[in-house]
PDB file of N, CA and C in Angstrom:
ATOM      1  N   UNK A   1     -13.279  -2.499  -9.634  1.00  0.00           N
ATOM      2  CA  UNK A   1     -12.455  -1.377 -10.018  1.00  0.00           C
ATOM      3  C   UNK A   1     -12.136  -1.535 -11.506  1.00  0.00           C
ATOM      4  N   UNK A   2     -12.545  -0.426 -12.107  1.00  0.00           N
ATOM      5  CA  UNK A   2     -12.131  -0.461 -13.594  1.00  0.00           C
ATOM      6  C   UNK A   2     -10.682   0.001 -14.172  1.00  0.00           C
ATOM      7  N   UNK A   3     -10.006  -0.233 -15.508  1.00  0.00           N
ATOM      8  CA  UNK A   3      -8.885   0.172 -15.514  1.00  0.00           C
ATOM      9  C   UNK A   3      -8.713   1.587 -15.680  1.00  0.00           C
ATOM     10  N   UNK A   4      -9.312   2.347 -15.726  1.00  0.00           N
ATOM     11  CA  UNK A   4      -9.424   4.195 -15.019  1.00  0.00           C
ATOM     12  C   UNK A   4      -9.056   4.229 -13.737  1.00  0.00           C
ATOM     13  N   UNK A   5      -9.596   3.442 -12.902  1.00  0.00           N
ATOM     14  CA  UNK A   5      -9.175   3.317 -11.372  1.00  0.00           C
ATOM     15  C   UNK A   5      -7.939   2.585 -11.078  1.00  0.00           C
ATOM     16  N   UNK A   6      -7.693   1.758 -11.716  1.00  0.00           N
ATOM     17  CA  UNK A   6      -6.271   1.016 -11.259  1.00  0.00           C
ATOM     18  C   UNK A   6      -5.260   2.594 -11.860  1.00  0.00           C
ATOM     19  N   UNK A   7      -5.109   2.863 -12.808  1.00  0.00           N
ATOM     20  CA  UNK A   7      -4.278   3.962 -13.354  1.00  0.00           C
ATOM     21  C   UNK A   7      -4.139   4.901 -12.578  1.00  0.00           C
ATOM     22  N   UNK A   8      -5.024   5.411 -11.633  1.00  0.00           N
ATOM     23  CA  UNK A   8      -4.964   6.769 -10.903  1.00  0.00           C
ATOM     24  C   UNK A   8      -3.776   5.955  -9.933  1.00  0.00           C
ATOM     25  N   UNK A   9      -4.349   4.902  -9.219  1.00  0.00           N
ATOM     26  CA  UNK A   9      -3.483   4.494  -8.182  1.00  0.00           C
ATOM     27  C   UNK A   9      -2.457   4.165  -8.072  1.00  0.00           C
ATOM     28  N   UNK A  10      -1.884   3.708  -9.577  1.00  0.00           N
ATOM     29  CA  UNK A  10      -0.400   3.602  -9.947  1.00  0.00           C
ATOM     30  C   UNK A  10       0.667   4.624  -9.339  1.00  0.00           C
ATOM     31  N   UNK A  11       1.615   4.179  -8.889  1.00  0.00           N
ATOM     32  CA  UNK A  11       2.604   5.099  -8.391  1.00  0.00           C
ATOM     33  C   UNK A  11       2.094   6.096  -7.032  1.00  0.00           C
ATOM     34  N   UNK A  12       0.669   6.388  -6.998  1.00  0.00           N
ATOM     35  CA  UNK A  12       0.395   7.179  -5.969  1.00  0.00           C
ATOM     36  C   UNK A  12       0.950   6.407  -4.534  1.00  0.00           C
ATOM     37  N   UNK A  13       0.934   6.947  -3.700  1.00  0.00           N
ATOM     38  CA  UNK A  13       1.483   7.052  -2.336  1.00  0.00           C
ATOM     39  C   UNK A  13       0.363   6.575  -1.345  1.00  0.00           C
ATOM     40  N   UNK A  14       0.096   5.288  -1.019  1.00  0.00           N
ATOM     41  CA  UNK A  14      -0.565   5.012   0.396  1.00  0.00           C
ATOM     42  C   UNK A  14      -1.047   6.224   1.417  1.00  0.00           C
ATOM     43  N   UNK A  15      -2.480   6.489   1.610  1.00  0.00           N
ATOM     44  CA  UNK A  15      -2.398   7.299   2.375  1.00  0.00           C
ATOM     45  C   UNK A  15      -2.922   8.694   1.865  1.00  0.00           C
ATOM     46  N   UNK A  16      -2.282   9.231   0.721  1.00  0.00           N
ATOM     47  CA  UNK A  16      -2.378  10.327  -0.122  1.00  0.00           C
ATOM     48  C   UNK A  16      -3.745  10.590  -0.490  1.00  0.00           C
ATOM     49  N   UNK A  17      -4.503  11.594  -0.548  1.00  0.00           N
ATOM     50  CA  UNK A  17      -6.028  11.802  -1.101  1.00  0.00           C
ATOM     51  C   UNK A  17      -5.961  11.789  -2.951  1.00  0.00           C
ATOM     52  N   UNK A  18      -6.665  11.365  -2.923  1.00  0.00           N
ATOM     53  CA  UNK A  18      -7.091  11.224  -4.582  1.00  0.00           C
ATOM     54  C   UNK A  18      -6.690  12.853  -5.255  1.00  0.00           C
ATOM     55  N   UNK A  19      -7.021  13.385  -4.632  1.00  0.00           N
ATOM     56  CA  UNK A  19      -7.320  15.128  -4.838  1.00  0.00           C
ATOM     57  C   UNK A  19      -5.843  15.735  -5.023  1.00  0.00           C
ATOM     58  N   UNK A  20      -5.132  14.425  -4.215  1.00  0.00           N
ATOM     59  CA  UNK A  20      -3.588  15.642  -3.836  1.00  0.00           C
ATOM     60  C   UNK A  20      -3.144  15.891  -5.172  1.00  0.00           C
ATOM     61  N   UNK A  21      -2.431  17.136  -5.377  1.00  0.00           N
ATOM     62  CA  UNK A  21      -2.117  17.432  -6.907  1.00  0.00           C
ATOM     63  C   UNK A  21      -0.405  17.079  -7.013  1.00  0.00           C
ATOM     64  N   UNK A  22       0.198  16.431  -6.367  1.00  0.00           N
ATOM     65  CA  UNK A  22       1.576  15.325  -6.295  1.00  0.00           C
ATOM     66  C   UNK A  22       0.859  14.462  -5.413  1.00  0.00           C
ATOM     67  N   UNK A  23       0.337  12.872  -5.647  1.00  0.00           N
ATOM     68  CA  UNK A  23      -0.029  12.198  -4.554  1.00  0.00           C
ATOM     69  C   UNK A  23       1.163  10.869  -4.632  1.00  0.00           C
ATOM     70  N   UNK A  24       2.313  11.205  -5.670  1.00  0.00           N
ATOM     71  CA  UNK A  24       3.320  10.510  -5.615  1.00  0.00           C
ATOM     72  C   UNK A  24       4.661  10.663  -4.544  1.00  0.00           C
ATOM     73  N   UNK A  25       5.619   9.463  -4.996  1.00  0.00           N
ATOM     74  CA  UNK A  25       6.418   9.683  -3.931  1.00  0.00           C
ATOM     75  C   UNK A  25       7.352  10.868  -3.829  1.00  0.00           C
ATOM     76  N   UNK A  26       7.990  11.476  -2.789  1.00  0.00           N
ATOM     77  CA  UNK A  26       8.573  12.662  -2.334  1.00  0.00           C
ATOM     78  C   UNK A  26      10.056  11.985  -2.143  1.00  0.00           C
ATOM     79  N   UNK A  27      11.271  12.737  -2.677  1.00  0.00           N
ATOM     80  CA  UNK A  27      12.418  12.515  -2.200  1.00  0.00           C
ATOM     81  C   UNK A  27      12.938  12.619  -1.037  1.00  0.00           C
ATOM     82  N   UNK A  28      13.477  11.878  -0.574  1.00  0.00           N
ATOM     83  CA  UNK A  28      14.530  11.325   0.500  1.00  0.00           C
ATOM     84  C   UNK A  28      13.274  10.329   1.459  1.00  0.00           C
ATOM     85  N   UNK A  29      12.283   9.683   0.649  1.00  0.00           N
ATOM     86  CA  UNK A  29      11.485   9.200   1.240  1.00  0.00           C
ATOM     87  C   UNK A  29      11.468   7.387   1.213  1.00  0.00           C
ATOM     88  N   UNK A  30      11.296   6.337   1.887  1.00  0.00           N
ATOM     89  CA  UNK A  30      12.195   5.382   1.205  1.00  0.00           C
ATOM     90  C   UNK A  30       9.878   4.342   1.356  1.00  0.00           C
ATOM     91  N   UNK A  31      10.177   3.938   0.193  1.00  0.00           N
ATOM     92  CA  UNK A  31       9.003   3.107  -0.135  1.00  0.00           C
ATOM     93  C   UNK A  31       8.899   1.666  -0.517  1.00  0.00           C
ATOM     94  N   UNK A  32       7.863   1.458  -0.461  1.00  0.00           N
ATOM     95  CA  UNK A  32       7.229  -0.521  -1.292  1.00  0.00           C
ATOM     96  C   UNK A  32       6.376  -0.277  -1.775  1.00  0.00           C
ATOM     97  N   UNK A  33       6.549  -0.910  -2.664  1.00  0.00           N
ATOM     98  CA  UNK A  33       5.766  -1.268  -3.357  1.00  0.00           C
ATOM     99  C   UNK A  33       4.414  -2.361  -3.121  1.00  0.00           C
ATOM    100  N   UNK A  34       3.390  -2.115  -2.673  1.00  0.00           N
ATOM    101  CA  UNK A  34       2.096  -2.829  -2.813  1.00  0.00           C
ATOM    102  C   UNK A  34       2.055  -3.850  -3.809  1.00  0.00           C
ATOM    103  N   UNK A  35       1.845  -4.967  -3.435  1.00  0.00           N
ATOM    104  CA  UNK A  35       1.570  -5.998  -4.731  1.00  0.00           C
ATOM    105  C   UNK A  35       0.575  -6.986  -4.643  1.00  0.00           C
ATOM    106  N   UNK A  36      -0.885  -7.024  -5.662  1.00  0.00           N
ATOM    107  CA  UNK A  36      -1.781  -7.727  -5.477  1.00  0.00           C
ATOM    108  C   UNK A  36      -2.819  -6.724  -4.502  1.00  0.00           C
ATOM    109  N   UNK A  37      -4.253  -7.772  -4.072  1.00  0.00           N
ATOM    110  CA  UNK A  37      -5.176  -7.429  -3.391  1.00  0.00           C
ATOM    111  C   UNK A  37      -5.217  -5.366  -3.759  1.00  0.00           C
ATOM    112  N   UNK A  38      -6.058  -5.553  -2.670  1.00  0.00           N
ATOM    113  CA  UNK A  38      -7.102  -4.170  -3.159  1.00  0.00           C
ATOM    114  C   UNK A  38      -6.343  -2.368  -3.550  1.00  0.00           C
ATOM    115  N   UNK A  39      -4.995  -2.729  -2.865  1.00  0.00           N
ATOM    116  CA  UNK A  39      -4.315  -1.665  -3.073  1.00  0.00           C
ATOM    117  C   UNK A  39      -2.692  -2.046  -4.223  1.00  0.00           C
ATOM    118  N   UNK A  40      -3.316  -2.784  -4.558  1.00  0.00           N
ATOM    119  CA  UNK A  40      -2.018  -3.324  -5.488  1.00  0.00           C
ATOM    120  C   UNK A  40      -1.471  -1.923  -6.439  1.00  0.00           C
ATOM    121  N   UNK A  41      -0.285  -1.776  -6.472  1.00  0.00           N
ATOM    122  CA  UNK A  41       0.183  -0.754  -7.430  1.00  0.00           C
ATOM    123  C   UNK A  41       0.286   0.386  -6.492  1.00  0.00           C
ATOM    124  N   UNK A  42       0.135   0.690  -5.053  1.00  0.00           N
ATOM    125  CA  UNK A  42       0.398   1.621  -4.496  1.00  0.00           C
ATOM    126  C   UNK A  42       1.190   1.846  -3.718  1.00  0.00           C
ATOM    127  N   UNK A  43       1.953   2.652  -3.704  1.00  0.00           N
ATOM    128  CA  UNK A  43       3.505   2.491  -2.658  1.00  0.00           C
ATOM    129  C   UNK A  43       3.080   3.234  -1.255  1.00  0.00           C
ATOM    130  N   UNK A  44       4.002   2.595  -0.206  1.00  0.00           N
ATOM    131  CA  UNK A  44       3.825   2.382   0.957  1.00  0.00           C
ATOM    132  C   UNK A  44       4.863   3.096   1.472  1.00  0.00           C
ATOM    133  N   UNK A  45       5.031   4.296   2.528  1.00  0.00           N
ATOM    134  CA  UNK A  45       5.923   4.979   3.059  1.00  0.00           C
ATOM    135  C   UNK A  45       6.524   4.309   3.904  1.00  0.00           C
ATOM    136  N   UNK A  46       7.603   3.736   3.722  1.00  0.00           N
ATOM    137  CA  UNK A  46       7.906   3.016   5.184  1.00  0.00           C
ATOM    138  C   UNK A  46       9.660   3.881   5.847  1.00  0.00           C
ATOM    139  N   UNK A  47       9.502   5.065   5.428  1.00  0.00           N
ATOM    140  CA  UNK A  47      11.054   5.904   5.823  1.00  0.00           C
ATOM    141  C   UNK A  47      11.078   5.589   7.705  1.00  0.00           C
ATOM    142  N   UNK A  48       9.995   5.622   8.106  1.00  0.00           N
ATOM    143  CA  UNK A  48       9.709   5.984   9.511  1.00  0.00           C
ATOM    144  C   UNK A  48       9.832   4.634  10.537  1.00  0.00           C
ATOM    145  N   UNK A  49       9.501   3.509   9.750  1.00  0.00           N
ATOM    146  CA  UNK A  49       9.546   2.097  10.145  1.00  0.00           C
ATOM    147  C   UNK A  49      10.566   1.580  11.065  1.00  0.00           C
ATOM    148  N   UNK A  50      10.291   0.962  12.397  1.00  0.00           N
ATOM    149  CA  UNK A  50      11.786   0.500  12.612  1.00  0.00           C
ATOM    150  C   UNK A  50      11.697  -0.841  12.126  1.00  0.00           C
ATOM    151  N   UNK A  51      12.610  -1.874  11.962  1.00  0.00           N
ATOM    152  CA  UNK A  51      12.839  -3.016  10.945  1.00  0.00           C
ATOM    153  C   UNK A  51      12.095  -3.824  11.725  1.00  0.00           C
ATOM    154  N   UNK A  52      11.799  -4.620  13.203  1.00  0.00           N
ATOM    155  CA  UNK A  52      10.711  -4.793  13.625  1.00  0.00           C
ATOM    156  C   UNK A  52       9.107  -5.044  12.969  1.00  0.00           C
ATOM    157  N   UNK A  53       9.011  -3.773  13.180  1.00  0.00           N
ATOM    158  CA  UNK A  53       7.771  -3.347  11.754  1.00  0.00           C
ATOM    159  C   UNK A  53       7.572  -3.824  10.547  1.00  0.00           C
ATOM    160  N   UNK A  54       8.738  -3.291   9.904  1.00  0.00           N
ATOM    161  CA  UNK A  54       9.111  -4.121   8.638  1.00  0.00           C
ATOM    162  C   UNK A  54       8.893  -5.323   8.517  1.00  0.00           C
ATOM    163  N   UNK A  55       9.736  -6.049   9.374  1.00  0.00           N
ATOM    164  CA  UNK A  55       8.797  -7.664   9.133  1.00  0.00           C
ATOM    165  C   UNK A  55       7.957  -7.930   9.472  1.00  0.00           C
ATOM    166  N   UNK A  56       7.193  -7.440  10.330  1.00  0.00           N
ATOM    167  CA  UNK A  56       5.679  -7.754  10.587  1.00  0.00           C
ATOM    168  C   UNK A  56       4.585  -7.646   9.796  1.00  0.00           C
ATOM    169  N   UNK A  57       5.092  -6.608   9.036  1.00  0.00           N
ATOM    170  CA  UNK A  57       4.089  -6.375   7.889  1.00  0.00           C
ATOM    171  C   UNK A  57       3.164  -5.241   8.606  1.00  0.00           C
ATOM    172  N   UNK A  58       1.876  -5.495   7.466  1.00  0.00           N
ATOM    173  CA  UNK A  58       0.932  -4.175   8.009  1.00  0.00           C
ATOM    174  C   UNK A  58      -0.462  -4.532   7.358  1.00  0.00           C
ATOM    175  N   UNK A  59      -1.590  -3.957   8.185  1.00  0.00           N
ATOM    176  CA  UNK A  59      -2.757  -3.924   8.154  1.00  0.00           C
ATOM    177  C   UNK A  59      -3.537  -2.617   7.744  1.00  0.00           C
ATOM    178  N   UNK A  60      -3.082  -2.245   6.478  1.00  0.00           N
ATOM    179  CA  UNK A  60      -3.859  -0.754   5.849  1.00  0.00           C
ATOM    180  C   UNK A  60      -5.246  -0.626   5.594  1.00  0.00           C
ATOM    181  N   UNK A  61      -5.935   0.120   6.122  1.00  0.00           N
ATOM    182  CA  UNK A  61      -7.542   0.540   6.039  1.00  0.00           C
ATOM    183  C   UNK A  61      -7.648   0.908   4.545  1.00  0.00           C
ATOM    184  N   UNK A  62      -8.757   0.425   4.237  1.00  0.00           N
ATOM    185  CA  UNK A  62      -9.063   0.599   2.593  1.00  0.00           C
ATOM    186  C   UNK A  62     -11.094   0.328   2.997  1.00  0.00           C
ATOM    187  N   UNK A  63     -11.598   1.116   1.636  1.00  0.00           N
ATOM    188  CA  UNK A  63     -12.654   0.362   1.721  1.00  0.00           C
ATOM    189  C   UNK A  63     -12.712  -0.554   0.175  1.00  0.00           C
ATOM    190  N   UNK A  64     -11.546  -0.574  -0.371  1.00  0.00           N
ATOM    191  CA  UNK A  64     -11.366  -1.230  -1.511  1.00  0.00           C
ATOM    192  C   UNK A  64     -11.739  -3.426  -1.575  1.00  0.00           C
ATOM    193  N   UNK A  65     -11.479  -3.178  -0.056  1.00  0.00           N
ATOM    194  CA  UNK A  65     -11.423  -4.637   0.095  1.00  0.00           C
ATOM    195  C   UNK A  65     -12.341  -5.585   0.497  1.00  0.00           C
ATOM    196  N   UNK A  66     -12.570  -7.095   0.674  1.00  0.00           N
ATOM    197  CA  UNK A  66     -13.182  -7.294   1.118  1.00  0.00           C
ATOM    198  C   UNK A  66     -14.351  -6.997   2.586  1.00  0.00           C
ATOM    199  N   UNK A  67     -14.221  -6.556   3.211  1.00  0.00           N
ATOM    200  CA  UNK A  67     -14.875  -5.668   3.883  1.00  0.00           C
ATOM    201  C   UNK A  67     -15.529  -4.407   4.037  1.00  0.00           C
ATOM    202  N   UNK A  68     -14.854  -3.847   2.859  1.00  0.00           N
ATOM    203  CA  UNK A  68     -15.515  -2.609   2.577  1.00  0.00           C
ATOM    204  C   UNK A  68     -15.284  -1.535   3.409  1.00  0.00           C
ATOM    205  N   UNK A  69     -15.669  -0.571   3.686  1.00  0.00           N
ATOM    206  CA  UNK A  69     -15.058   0.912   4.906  1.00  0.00           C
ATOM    207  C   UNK A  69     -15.097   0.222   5.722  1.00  0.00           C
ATOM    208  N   UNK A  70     -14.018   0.490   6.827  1.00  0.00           N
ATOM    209  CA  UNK A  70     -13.201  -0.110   8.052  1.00  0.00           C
ATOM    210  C   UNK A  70     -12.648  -1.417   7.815  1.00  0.00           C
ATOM    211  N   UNK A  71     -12.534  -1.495   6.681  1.00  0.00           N
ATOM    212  CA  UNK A  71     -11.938  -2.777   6.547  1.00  0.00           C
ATOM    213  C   UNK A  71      -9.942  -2.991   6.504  1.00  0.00           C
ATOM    214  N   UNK A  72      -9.581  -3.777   5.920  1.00  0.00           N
ATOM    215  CA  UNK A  72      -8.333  -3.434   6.614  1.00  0.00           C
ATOM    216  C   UNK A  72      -7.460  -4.917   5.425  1.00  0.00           C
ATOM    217  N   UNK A  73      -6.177  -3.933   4.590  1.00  0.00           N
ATOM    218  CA  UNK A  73      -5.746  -5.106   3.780  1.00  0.00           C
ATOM    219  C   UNK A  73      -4.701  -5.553   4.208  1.00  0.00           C
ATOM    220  N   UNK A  74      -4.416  -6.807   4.736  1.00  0.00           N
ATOM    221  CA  UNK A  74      -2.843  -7.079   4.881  1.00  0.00           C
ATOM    222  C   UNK A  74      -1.532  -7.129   3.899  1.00  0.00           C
ATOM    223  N   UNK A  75      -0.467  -6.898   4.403  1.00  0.00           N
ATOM    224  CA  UNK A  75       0.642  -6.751   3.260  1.00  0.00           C
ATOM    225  C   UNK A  75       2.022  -7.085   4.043  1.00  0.00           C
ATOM    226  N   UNK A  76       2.715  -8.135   3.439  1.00  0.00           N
ATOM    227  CA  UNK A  76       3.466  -8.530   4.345  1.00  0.00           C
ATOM    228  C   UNK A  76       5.127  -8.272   3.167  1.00  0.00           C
ATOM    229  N   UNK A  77       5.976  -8.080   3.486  1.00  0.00           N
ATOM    230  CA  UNK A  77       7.489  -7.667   2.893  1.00  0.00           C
ATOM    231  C   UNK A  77       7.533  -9.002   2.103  1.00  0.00           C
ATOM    232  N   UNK A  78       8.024  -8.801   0.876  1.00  0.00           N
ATOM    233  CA  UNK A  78       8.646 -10.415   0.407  1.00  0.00           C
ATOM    234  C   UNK A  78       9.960 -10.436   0.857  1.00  0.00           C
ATOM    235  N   UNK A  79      10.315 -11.602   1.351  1.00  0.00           N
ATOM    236  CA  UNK A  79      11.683 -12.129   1.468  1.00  0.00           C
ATOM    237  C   UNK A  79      12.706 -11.949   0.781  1.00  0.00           C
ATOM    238  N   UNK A  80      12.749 -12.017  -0.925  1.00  0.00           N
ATOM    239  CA  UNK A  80      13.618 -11.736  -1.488  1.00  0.00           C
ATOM    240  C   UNK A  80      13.929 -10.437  -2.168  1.00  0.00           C
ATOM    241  N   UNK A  81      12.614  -9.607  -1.854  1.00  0.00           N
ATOM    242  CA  UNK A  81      12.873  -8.076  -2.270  1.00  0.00           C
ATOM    243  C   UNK A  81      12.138  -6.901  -1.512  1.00  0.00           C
ATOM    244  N   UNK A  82      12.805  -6.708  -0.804  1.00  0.00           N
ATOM    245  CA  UNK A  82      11.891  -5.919   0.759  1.00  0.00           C
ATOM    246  C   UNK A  82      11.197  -5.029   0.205  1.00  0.00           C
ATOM    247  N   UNK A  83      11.582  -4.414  -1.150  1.00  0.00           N
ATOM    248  CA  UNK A  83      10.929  -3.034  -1.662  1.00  0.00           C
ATOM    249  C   UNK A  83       9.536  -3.452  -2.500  1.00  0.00           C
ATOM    250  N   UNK A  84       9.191  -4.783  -2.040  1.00  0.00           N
ATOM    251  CA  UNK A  84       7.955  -5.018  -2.332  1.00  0.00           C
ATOM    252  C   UNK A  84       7.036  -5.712  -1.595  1.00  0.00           C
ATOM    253  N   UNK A  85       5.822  -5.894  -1.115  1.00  0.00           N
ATOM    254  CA  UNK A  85       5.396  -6.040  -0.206  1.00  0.00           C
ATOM    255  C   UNK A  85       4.119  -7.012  -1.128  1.00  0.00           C
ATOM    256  N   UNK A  86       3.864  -8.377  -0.363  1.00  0.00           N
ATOM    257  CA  UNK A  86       2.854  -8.967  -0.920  1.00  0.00           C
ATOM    258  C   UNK A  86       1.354  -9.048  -0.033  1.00  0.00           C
ATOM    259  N   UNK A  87      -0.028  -8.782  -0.464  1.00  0.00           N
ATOM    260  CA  UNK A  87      -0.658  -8.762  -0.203  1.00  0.00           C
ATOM    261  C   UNK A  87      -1.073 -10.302   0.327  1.00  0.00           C
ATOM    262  N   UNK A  88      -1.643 -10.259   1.739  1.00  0.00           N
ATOM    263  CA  UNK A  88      -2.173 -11.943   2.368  1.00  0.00           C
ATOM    264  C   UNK A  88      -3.620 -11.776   2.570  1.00  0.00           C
ATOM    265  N   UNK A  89      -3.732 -11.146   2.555  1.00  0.00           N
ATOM    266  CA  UNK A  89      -5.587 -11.443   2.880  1.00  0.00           C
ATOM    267  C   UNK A  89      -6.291 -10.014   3.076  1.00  0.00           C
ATOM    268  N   UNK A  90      -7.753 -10.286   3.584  1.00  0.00           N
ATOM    269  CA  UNK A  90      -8.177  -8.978   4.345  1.00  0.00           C
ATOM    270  C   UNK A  90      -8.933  -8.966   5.466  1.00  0.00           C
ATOM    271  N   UNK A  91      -9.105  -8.576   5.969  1.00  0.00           N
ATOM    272  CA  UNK A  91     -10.003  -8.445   7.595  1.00  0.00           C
ATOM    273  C   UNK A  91     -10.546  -7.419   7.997  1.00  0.00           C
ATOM    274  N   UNK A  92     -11.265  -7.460   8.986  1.00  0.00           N
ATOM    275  CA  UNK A  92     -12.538  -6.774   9.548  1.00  0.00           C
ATOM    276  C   UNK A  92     -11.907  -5.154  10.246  1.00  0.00           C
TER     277      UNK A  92
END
């Protein structure tokens, strides 16, 4: 990924199509921040989450990652700042 591509993804919204013409975040919506690995810099909707969830973390489909389409990046909450989420690996 070149730095043209990291820039689009900045601030955009997990999930959101490249195309969307706001693919940023929406008010009263509560987010994380992505940090590291293949989706780094992209925020994560988590308004809907029950806290459960939240600590479990999450397994987002990307083909950005090691695996390529159907692949899948993990991202787990940091401990000391929930509104950011650190990337652990990737899988199949």
């Amino acid at each position: 990924m070149d730095s043209n591509d990291e820039k689009l993804l900045r601030g955009r919204v997990y999930g959101r199509d490249h195309d969307d013409p706001d693919p940023g975040p929406r008010p009263g919506r509560h987010y994380a921040e992505l940090v590291g690995g293949p989706l780094d810099g992209l925020l994560l909707d988590i308004t809907g989450m029950a806290r459960e969830e939240r600590r479990a973390g999450v397994a987002l489909r990307t083909e950005l990652g090691r695996f390529g389409a159907g692949g899948r990046a993990m991202y787990d909450p940091r401990p000391a700042d929930r509104s950011r989420w650190d990337w652990s690996g990737d899988m199949p």
